[in-house]
C-alpha atoms as a PDB file:
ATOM      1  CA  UNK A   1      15.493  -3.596 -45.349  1.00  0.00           C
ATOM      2  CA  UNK A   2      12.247  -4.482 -43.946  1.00  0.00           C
ATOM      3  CA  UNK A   3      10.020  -2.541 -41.604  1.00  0.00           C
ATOM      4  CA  UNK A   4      10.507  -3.244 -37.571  1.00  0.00           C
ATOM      5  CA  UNK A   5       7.386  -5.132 -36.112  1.00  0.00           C
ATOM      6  CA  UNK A   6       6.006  -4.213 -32.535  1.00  0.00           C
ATOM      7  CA  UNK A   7       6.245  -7.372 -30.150  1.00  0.00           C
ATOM      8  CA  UNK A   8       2.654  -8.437 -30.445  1.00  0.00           C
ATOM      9  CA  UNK A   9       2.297 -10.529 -27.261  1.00  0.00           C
ATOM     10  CA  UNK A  10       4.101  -7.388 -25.581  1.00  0.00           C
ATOM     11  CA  UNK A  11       1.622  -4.717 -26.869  1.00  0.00           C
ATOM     12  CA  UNK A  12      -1.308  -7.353 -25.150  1.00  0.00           C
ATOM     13  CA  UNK A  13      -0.097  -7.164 -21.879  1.00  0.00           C
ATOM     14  CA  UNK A  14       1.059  -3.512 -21.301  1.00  0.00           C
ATOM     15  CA  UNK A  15      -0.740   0.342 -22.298  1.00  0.00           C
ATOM     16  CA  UNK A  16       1.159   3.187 -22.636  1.00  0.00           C
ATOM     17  CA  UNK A  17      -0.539   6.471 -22.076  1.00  0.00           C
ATOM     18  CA  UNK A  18      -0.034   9.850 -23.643  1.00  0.00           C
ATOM     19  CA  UNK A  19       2.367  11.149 -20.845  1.00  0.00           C
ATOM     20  CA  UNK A  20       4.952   7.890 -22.290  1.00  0.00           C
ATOM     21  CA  UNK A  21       4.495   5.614 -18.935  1.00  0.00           C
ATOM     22  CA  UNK A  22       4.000   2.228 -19.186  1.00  0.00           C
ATOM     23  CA  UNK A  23       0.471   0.584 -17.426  1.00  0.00           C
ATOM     24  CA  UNK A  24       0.995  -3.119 -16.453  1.00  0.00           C
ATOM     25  CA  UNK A  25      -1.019  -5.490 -14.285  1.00  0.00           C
ATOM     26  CA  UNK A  26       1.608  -7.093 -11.288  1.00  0.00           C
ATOM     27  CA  UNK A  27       1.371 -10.850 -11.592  1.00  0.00           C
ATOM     28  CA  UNK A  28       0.428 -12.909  -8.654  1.00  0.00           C
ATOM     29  CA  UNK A  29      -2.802 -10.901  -8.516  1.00  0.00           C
ATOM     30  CA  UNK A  30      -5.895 -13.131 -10.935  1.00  0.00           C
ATOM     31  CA  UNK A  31      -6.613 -16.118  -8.654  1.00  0.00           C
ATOM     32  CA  UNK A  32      -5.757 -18.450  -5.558  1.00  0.00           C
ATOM     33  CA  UNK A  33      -5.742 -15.060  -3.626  1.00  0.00           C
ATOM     34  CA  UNK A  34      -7.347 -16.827  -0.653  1.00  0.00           C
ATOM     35  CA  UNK A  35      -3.427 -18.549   0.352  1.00  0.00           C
ATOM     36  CA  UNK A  36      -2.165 -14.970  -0.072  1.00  0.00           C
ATOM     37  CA  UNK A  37      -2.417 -12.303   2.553  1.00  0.00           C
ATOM     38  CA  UNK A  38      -4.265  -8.896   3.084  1.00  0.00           C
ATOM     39  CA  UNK A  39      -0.738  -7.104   3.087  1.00  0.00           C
ATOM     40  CA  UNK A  40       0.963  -8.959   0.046  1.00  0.00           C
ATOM     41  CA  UNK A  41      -2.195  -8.134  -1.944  1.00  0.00           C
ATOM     42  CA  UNK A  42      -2.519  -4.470  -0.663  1.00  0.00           C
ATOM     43  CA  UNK A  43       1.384  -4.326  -2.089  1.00  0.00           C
ATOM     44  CA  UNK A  44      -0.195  -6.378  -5.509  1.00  0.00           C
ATOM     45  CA  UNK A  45      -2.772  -3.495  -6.118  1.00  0.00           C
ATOM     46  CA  UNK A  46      -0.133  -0.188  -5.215  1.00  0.00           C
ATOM     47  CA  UNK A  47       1.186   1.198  -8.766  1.00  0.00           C
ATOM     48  CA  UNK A  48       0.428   0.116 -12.126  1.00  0.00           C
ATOM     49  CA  UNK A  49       3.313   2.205 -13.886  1.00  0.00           C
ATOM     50  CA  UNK A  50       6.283   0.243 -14.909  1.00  0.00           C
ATOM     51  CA  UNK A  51       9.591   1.702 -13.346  1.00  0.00           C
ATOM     52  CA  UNK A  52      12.380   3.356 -15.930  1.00  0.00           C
ATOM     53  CA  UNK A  53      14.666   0.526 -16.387  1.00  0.00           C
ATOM     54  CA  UNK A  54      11.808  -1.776 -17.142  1.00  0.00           C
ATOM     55  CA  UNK A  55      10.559   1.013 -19.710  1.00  0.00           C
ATOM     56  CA  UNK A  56      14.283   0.708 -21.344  1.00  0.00           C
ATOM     57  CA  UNK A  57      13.845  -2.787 -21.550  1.00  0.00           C
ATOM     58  CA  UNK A  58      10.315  -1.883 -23.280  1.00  0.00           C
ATOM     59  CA  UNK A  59      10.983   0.280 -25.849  1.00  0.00           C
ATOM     60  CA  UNK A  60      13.547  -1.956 -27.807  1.00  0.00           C
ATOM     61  CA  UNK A  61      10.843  -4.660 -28.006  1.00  0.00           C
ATOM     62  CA  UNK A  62       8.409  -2.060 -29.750  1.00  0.00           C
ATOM     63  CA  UNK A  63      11.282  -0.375 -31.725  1.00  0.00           C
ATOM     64  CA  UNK A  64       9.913   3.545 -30.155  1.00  0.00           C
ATOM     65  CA  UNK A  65      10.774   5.716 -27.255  1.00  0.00           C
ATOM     66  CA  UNK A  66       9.131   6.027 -24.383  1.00  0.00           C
ATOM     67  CA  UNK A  67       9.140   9.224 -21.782  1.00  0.00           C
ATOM     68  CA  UNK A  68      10.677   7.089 -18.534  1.00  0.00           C
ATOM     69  CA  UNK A  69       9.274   7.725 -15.276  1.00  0.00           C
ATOM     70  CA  UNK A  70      12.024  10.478 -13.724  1.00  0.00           C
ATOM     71  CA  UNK A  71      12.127  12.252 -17.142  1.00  0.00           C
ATOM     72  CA  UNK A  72      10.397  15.636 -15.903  1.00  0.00           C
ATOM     73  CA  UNK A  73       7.439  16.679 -17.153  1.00  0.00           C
ATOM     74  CA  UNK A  74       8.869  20.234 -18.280  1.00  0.00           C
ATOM     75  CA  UNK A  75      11.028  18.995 -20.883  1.00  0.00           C
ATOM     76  CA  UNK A  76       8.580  18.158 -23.263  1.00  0.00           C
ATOM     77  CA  UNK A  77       7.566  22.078 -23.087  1.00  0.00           C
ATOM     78  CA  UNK A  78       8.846  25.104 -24.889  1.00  0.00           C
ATOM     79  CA  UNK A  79      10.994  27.705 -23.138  1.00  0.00           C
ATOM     80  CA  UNK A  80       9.598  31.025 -22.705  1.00  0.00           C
ATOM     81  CA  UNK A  81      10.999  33.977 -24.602  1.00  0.00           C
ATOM     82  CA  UNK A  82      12.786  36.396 -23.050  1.00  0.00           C
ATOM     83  CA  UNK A  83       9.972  38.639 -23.151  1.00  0.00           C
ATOM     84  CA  UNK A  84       7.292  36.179 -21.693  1.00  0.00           C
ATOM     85  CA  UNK A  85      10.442  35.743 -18.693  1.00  0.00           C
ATOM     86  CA  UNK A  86      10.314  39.773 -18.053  1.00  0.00           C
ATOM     87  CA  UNK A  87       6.449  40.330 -17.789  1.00  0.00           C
ATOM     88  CA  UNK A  88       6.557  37.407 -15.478  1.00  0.00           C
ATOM     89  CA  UNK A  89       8.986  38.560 -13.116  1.00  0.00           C
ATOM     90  CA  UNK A  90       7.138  42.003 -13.639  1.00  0.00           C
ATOM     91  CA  UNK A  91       3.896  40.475 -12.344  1.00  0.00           C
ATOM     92  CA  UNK A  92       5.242  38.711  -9.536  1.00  0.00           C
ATOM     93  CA  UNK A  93       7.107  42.186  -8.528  1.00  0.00           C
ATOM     94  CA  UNK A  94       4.068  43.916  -8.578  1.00  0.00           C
ATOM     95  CA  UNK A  95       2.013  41.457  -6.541  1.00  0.00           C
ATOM     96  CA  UNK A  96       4.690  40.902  -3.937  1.00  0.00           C
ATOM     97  CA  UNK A  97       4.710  44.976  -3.521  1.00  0.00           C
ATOM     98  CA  UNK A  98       0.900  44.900  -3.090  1.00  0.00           C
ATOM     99  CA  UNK A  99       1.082  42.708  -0.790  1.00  0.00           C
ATOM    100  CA  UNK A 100       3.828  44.343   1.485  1.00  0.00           C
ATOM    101  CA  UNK A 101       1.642  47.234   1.207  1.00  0.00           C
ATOM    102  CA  UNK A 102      -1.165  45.166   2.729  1.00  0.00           C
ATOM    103  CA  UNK A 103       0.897  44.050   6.027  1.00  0.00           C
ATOM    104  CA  UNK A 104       2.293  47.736   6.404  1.00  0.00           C
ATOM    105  CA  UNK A 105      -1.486  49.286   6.036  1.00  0.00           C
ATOM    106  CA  UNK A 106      -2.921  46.981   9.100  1.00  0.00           C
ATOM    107  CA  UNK A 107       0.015  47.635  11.539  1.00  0.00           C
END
């Protein structure tokens, strides 16, 4: 079977940066801007990041998977081990004592 090819007019029009989101430009935005007003163009210029669904829509034109926008940034991360979890709660213990200590010492 032969190999999948990326949708080449696709991969001229969008980015994709390292976190997985999708960069576009909004249309309506190049020229005759003059006919348009200050708050449509204001709206033109908010967010460059293509929403989830969109993304979907994206990723089975370039055959790969893309992080979507409400994925959470955590999940791409390791777990901590059950040790790194106990020195953790150690340390905040400890720093929540000192500071009670603190308050009690200036009354």
């Amino acid at each position: 079977m032969p190999k999948t090819k990326n949708h080449k007019g696709l991969l001229k029009r969008i980015r994709i940066t390292k976190s997985g989101l999708v960069r576009h430009r909004s249309a309506n935005h190049k020229h005759l801007r003059s006919g348009k007003g200050g708050k449509r163009l204001r709206q033109l210029r908010k967010d460059p990041m293509m929403s989830s669904p969109e993304a979907k829509r994206i990723e089975k034109l370039l055959f790969r998977r893309l992080r979507g926008r409400t994925q959470p940034r955590t999940a791409m991360r390791k777990s901590p081990s059950p040790a790194q979890r106990k020195a953790a709660r150690a340390a905040k213990a400890g720093a929540a004592k000192v500071a009670s200590t603190k308050s009690a010492s200036k009354k």
